[in-house]
N, C-alpha and C. Protein backbone atom coordinates (compact mmCIF):
# COMPACT_ATOMS: atom_id res chain seq x y z
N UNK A 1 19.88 4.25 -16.52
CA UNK A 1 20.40 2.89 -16.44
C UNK A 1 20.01 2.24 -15.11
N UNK A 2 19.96 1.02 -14.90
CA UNK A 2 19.03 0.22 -13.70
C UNK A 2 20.80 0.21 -13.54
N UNK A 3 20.62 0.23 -12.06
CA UNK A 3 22.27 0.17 -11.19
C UNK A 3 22.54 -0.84 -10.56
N UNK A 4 21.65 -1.43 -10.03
CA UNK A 4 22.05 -2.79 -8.99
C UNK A 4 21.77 -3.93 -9.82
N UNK A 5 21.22 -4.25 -11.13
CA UNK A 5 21.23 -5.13 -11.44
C UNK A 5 20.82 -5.20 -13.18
N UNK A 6 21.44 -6.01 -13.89
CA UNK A 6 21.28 -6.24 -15.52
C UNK A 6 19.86 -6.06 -15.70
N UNK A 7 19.67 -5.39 -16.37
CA UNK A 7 18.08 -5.15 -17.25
C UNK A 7 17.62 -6.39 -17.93
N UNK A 8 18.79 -6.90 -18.73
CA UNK A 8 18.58 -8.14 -19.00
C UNK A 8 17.98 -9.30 -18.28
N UNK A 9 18.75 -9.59 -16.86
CA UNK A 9 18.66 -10.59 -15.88
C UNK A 9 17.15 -10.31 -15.20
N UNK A 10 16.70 -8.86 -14.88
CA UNK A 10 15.66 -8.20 -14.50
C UNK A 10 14.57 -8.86 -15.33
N UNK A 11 14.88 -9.17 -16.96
CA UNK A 11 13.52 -9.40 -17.66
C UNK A 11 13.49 -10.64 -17.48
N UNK A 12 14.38 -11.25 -17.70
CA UNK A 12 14.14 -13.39 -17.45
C UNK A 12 13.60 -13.21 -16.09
N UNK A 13 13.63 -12.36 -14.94
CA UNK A 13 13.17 -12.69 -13.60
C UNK A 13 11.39 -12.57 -13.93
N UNK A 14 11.26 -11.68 -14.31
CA UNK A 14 10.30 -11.00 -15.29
C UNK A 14 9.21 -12.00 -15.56
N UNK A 15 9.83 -12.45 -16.77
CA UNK A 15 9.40 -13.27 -17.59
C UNK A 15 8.83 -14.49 -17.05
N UNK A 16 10.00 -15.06 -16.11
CA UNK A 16 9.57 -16.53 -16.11
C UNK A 16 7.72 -15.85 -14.71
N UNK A 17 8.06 -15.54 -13.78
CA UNK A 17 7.28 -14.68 -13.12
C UNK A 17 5.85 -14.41 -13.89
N UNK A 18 6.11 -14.04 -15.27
CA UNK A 18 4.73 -13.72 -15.95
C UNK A 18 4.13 -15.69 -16.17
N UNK A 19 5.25 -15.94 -16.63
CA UNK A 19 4.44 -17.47 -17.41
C UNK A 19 4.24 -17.95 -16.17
N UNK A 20 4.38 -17.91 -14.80
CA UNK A 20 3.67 -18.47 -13.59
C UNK A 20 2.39 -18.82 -13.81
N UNK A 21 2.21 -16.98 -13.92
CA UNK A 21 0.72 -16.39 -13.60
C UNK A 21 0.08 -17.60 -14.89
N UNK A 22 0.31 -17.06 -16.03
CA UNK A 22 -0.10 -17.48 -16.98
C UNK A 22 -0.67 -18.96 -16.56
N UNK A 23 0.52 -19.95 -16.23
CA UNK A 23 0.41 -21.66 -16.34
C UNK A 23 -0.81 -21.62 -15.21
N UNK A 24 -0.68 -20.98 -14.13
CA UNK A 24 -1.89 -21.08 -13.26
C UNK A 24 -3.09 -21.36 -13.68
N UNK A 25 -3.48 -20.18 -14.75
CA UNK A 25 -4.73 -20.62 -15.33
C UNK A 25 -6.32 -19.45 -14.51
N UNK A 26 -5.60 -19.17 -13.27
CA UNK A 26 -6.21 -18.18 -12.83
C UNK A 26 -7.18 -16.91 -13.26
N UNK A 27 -5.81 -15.93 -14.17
CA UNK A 27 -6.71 -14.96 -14.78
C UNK A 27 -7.49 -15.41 -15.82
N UNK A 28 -8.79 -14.40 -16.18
CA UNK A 28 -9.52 -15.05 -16.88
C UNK A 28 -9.98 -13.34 -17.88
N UNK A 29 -9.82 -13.14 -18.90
CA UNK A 29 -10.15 -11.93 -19.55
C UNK A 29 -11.00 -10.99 -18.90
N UNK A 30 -11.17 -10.01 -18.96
CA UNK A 30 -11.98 -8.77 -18.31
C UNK A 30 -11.73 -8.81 -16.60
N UNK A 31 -10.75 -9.31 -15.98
CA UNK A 31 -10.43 -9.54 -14.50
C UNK A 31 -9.37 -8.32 -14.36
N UNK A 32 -9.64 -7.68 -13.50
CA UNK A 32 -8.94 -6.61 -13.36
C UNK A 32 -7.58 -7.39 -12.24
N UNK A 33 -6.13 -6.75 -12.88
CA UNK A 33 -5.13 -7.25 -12.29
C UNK A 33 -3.79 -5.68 -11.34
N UNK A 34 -4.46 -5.86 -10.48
CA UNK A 34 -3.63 -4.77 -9.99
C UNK A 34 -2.37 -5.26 -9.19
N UNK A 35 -1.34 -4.53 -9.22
CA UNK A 35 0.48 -4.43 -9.43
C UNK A 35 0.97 -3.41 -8.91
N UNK A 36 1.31 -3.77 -7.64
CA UNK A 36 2.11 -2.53 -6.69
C UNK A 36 3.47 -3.00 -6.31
N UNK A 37 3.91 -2.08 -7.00
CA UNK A 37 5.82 -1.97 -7.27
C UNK A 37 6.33 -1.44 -6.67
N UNK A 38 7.93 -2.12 -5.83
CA UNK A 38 8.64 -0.60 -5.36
C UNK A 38 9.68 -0.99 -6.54
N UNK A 39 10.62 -0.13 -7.03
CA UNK A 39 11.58 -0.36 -7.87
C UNK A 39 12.26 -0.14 -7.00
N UNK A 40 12.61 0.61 -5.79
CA UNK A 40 13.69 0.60 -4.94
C UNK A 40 13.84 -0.74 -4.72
N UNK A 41 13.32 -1.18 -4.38
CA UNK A 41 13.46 -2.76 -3.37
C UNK A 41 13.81 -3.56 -4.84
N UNK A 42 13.42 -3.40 -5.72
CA UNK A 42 14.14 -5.00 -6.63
C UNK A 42 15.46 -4.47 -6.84
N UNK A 43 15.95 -2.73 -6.75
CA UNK A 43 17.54 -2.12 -6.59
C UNK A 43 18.35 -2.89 -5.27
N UNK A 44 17.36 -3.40 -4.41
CA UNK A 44 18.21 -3.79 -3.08
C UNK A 44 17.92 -2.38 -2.19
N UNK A 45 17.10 -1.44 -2.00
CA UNK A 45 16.98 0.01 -1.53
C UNK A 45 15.76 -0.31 -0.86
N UNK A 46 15.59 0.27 0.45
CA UNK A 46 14.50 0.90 1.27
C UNK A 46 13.61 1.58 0.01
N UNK A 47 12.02 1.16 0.14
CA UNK A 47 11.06 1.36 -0.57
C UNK A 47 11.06 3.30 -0.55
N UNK A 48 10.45 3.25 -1.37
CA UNK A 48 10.60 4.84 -1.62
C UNK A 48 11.93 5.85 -1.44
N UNK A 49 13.23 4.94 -2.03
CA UNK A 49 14.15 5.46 -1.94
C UNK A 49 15.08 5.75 -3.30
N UNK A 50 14.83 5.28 -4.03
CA UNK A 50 15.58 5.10 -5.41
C UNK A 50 14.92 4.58 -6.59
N UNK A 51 13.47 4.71 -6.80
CA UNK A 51 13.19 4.60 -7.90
C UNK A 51 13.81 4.58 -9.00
N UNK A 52 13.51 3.82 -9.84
CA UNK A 52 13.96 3.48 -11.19
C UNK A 52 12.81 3.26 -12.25
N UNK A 53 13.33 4.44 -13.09
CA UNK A 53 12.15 4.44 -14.69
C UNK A 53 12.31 2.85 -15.91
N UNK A 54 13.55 3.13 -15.23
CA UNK A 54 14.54 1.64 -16.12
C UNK A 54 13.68 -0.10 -15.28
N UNK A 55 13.58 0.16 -14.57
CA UNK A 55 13.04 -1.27 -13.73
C UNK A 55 11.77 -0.98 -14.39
N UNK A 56 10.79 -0.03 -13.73
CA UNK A 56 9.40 -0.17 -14.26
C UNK A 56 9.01 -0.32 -15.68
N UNK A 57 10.20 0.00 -16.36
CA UNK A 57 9.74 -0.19 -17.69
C UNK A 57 9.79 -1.92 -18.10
N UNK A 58 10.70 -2.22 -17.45
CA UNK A 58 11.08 -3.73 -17.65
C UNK A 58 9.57 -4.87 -17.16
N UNK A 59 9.26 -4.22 -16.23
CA UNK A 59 7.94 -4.72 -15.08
C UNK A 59 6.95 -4.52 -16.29
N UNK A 60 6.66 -3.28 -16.87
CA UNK A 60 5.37 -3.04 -17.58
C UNK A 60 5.38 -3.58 -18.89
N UNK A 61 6.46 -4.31 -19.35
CA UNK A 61 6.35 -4.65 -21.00
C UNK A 61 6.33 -5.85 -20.15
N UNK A 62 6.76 -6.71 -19.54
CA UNK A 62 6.39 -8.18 -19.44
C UNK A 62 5.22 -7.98 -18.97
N UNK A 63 4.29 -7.25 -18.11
CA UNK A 63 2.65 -7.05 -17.69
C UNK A 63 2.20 -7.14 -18.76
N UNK A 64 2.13 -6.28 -19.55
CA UNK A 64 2.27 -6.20 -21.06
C UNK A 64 1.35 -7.51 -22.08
N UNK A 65 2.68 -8.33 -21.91
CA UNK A 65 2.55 -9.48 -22.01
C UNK A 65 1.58 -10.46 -21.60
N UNK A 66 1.41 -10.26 -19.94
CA UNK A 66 0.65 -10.84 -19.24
C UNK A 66 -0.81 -10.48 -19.86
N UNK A 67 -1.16 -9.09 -20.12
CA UNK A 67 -2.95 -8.66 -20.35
C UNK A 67 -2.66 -8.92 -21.63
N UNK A 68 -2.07 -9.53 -22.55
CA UNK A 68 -2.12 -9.81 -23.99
C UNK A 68 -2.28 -11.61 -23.91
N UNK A 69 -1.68 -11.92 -23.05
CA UNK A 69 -1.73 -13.47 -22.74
C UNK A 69 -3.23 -13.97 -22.26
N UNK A 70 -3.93 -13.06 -21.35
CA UNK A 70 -5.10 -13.55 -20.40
C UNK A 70 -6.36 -12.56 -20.48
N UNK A 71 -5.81 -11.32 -21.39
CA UNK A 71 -6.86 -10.77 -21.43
C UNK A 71 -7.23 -9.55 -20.06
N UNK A 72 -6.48 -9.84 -18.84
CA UNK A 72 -6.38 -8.73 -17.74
C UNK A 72 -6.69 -7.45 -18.12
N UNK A 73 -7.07 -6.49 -16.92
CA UNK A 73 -7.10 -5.34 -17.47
C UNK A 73 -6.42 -5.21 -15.94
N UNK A 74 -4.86 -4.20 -16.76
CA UNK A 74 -3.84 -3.87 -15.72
C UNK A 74 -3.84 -3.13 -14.67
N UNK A 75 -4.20 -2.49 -13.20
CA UNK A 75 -4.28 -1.59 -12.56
C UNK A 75 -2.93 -1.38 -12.17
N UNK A 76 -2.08 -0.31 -12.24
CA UNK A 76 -0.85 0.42 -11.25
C UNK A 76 -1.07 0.90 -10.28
N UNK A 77 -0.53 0.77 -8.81
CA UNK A 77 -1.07 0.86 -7.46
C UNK A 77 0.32 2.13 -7.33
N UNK A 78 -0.10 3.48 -7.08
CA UNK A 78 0.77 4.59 -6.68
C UNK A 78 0.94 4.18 -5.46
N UNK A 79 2.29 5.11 -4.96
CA UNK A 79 2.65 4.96 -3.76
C UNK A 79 1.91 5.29 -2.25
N UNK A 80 1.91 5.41 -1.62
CA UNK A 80 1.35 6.20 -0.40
C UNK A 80 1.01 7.69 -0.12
N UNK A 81 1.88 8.27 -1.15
CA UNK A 81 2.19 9.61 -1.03
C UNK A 81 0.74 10.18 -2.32
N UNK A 82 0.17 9.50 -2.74
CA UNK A 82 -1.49 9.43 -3.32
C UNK A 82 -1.86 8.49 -2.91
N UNK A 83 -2.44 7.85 -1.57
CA UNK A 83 -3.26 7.06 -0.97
C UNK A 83 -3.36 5.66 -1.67
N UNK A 84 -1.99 5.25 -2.40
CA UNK A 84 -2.64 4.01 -2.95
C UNK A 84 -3.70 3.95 -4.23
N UNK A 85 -4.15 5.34 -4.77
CA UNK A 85 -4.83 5.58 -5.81
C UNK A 85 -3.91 4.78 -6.86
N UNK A 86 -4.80 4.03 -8.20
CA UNK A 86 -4.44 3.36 -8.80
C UNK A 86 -4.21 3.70 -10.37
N UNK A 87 -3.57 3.45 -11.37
CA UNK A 87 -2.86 4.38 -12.89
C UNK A 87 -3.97 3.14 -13.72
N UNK A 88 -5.28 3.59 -14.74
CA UNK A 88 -5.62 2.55 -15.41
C UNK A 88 -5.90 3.33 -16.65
N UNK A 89 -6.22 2.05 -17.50
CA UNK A 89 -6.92 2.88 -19.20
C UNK A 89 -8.07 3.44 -18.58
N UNK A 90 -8.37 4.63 -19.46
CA UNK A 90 -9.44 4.99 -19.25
C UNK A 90 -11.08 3.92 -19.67
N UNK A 91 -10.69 2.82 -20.71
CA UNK A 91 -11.54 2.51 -20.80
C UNK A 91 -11.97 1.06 -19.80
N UNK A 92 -10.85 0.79 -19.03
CA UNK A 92 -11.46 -0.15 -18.02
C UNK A 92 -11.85 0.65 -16.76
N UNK A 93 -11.64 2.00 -16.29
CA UNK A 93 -12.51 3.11 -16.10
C UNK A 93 -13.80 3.43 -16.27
N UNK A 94 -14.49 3.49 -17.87
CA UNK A 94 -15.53 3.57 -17.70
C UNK A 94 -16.46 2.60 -17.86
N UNK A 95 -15.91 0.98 -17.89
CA UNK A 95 -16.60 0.09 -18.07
C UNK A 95 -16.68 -0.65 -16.52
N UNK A 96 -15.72 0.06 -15.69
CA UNK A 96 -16.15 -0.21 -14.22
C UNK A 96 -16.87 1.04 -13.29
N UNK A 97 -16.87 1.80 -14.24
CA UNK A 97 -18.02 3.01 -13.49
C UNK A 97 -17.25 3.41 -12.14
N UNK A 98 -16.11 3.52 -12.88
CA UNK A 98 -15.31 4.54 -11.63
C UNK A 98 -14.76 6.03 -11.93
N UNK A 99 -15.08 6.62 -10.80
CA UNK A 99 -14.79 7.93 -10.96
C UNK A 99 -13.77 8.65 -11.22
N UNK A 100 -12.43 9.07 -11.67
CA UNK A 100 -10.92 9.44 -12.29
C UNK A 100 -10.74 10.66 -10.98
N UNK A 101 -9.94 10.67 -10.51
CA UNK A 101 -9.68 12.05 -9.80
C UNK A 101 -8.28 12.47 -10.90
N UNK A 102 -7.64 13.82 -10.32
CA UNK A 102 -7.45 14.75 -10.86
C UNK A 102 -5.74 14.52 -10.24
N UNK A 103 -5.39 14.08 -11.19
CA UNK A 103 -3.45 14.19 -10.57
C UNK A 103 -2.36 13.42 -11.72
N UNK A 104 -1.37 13.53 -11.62
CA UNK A 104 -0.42 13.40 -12.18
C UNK A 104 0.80 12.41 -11.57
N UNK A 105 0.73 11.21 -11.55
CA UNK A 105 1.68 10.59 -10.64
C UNK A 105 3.51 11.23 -11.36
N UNK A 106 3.92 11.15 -10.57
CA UNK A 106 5.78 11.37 -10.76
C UNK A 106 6.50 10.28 -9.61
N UNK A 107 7.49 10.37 -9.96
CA UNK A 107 8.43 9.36 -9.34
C UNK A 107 8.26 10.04 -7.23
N UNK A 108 8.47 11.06 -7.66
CA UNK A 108 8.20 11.17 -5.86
C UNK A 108 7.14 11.15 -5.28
N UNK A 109 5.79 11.23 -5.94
CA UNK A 109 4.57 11.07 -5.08
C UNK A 109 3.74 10.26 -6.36
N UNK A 110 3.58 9.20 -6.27
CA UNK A 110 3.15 7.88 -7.12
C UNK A 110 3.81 6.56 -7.28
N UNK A 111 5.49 7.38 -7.22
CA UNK A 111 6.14 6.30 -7.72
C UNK A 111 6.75 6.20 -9.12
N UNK A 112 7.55 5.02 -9.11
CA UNK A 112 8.33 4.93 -10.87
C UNK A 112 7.41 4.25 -11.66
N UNK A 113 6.81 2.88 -10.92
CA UNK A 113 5.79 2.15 -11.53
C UNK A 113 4.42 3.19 -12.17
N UNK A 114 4.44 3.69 -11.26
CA UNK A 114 2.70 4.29 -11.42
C UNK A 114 3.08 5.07 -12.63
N UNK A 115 4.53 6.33 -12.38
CA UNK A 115 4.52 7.18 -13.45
C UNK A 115 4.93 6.57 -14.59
N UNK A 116 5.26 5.49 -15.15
CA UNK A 116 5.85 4.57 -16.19
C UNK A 116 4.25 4.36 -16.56
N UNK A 117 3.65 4.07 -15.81
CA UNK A 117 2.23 3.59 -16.67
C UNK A 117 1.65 4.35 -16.97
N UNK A 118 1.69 5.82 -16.12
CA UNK A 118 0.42 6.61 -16.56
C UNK A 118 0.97 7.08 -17.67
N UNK A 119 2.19 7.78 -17.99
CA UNK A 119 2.26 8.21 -19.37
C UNK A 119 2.76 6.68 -20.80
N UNK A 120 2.32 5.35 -20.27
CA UNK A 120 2.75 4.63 -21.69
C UNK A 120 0.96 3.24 -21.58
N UNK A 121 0.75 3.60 -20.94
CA UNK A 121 -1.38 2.97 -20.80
C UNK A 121 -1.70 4.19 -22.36
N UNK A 122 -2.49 3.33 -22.16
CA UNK A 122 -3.25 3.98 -23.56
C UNK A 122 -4.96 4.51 -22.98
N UNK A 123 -4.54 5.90 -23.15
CA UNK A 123 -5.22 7.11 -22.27
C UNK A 123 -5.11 7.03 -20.61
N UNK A 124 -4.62 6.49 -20.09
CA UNK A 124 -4.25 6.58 -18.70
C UNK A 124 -4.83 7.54 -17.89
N UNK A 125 -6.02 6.79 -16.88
CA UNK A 125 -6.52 7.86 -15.85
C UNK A 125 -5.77 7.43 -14.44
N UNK A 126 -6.10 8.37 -13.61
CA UNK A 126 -6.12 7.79 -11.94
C UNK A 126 -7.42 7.58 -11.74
N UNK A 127 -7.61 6.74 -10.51
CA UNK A 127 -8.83 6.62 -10.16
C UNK A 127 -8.34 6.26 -8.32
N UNK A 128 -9.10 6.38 -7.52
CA UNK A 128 -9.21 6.27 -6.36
C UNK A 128 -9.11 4.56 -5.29
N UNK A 129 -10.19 3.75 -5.97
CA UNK A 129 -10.31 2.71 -5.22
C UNK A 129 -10.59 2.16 -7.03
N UNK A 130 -10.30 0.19 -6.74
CA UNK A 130 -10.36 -0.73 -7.61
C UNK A 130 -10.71 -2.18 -6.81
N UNK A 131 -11.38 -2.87 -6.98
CA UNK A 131 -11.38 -3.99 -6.51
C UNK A 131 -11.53 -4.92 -7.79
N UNK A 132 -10.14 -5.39 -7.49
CA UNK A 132 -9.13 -6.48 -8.53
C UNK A 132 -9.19 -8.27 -8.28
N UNK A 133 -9.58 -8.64 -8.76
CA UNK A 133 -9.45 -9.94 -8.78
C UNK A 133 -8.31 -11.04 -8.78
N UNK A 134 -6.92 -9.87 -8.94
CA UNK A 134 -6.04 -10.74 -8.51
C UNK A 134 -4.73 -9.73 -8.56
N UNK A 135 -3.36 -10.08 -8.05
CA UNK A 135 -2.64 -8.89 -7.80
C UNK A 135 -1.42 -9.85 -7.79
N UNK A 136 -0.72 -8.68 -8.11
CA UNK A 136 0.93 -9.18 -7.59
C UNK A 136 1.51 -7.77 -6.59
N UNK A 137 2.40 -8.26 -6.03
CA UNK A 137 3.21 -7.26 -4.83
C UNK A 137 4.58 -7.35 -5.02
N UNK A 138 5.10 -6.42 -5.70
CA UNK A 138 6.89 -6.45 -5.89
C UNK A 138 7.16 -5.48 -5.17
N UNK A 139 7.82 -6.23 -3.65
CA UNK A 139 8.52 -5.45 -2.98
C UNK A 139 7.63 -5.05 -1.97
N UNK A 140 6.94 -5.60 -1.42
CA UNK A 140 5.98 -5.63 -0.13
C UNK A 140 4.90 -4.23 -0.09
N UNK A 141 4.11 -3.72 -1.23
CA UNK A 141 3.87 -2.42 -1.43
C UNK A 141 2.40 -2.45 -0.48
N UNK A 142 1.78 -3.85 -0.61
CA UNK A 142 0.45 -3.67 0.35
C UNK A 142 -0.34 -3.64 -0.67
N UNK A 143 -1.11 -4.17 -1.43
CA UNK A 143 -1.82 -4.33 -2.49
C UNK A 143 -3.28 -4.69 -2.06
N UNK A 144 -3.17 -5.25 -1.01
CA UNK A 144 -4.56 -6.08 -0.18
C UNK A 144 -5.75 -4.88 0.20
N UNK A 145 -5.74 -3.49 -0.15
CA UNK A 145 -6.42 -2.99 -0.34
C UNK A 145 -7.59 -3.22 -1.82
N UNK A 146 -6.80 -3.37 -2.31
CA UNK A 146 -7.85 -3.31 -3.56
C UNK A 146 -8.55 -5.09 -4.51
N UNK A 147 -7.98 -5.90 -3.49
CA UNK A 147 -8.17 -6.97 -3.49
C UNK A 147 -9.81 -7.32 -3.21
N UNK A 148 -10.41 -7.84 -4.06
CA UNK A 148 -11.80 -8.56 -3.75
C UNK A 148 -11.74 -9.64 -2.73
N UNK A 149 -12.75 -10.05 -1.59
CA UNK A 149 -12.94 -10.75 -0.93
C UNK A 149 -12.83 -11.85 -1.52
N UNK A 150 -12.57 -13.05 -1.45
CA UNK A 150 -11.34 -13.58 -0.42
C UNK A 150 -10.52 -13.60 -0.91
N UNK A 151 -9.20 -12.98 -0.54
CA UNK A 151 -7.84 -13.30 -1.09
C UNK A 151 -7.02 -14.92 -1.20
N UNK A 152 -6.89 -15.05 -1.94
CA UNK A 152 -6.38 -16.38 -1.79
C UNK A 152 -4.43 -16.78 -2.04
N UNK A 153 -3.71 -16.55 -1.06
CA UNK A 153 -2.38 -16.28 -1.26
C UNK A 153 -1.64 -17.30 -2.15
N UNK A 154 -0.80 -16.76 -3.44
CA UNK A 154 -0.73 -17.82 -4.44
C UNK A 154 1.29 -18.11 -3.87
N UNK A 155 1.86 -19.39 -4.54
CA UNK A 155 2.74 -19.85 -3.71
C UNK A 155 4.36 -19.86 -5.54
N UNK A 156 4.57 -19.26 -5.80
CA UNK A 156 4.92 -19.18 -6.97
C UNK A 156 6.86 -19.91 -6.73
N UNK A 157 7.60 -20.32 -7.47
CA UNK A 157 9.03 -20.58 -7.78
C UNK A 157 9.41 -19.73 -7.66
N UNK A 158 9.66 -18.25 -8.53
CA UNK A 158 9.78 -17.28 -8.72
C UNK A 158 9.78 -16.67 -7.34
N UNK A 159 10.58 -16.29 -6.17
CA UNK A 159 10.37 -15.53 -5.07
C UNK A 159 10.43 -13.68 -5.23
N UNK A 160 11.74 -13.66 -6.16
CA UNK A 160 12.53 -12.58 -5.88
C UNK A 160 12.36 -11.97 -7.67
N UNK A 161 11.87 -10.37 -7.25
CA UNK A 161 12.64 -9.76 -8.65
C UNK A 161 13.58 -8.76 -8.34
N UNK A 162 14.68 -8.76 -8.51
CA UNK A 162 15.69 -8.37 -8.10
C UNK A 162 15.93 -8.62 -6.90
N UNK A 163 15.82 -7.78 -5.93
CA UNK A 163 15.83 -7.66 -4.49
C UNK A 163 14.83 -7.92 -4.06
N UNK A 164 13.49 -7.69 -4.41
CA UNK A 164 12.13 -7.44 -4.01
C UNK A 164 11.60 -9.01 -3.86
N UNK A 165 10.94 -8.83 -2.47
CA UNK A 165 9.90 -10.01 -2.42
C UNK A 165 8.60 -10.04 -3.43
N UNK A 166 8.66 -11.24 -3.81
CA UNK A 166 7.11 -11.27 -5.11
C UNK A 166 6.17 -11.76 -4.18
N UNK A 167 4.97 -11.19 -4.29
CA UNK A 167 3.79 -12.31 -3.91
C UNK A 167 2.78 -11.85 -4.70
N UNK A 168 1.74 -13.12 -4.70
CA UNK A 168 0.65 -12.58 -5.83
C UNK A 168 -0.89 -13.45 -4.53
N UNK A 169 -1.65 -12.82 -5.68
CA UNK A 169 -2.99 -13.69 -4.96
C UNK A 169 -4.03 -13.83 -5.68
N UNK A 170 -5.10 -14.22 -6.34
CA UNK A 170 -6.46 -14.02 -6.68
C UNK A 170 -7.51 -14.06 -5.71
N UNK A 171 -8.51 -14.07 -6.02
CA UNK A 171 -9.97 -13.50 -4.72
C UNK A 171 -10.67 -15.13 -5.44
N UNK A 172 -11.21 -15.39 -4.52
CA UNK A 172 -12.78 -15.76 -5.00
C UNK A 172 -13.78 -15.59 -4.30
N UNK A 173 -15.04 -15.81 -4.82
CA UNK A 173 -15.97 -15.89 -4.22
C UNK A 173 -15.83 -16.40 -2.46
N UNK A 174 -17.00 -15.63 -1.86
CA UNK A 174 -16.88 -16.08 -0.39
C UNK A 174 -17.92 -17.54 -0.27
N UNK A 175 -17.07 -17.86 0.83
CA UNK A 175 -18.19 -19.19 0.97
C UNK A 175 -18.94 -19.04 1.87
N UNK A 176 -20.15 -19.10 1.81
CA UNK A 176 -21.44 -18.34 2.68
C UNK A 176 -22.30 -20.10 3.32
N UNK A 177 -22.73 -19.93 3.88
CA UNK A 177 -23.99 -21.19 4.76
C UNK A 177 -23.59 -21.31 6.18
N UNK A 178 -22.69 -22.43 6.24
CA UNK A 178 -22.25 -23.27 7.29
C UNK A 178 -22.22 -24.71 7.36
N UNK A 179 -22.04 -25.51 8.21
CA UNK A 179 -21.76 -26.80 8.06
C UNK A 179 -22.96 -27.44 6.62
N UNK A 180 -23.99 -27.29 6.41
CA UNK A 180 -24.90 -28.01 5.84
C UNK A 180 -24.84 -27.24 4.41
N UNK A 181 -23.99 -26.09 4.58
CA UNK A 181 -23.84 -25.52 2.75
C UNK A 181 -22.60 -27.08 2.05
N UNK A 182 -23.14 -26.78 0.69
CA UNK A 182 -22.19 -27.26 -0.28
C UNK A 182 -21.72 -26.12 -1.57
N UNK A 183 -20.37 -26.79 -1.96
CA UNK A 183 -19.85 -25.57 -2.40
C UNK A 183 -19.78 -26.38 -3.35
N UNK A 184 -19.81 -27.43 -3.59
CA UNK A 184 -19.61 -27.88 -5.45
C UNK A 184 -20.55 -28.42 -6.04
């Protein structure tokens, strides 16, 4: 059972949060979307303190939603305790020609998020490094690793899921010349 707060109330936070992304207009099909969760922090808890299977599940059926809405392909960002290694299908794996290392996320070294995805993704690998085209951060997890150049910090209604600070971002292209380049 999620303790600090309605599962219910958790999914409208959820929800409206997904149709953000959505109204943006941002993602665009085959864009890889990576999502680093603490479930402690939307409990109101110091990160890596109280995971919850019950929160992440709530997080991953509205994501869910989101790569059924835009077409995304979802990345899960493990905790620290696996370097930030990321939970994906295997087949956006081998259509990004990345290599799978060898592990098993769990709630104490991955996380609730990561282990919620790796066993309910459909074939679920780990993989090491991802560079994502756009991200969300529930609960200040540091996501800006796997972020493509340039991050572009997005400004959403939606602040809070539960406890947890939200922020999201997409990349674009860099802008290369100098005064005499044009960009449109």
């Amino acid at each position: 059972m999620i303790q600090a707060i309605d599962q219910a109330v958790l999914k409208t936070m959820m929800d409206q949060f997904v149709d953000e992304w959505i109204r943006l207009g941002v993602l665009k099909e085959g864009h890889v979307f990576v999502v680093g969760t603490s479930t402690s922090e939307v409990l109101g808890e110091k990160i890596g303190t109280l995971g919850s299977m019950d929160v992440a599940e709530v997080i991953f059926n509205a994501l869910q939603r989101l790569k059924d809405a835009t077409g995304v392909r979802l990345a899960f960002q493990c905790c620290e305790h696996l370097n930030r290694a990321l939970v994906i299908e295997k087949e956006t794996q081998v259509t990004l020609n990345k290599r799978p290392v060898t592990v098993v996320p769990h709630q104490h070294a991955g996380g609730s998020m990561a282990t919620y995805s790796y066993h309910h993704l459909r074939e679920a690998v780990v993989v090491e490094t991802i560079e994502a085209d756009a991200g969300m951060d529930i609960g200040e997890t540091m996501i800006g690793m796997h972020l493509l150049p340039v991050a572009v910090p997005l400004r959403f209604n939606t602040k809070f899921l539960g406890q947890a600070r939200l922020a999201g971002a997409y990349s674009r292209p860099k802008l290369i010349g100098g005064v005499r380049a044009k960009y449109e």
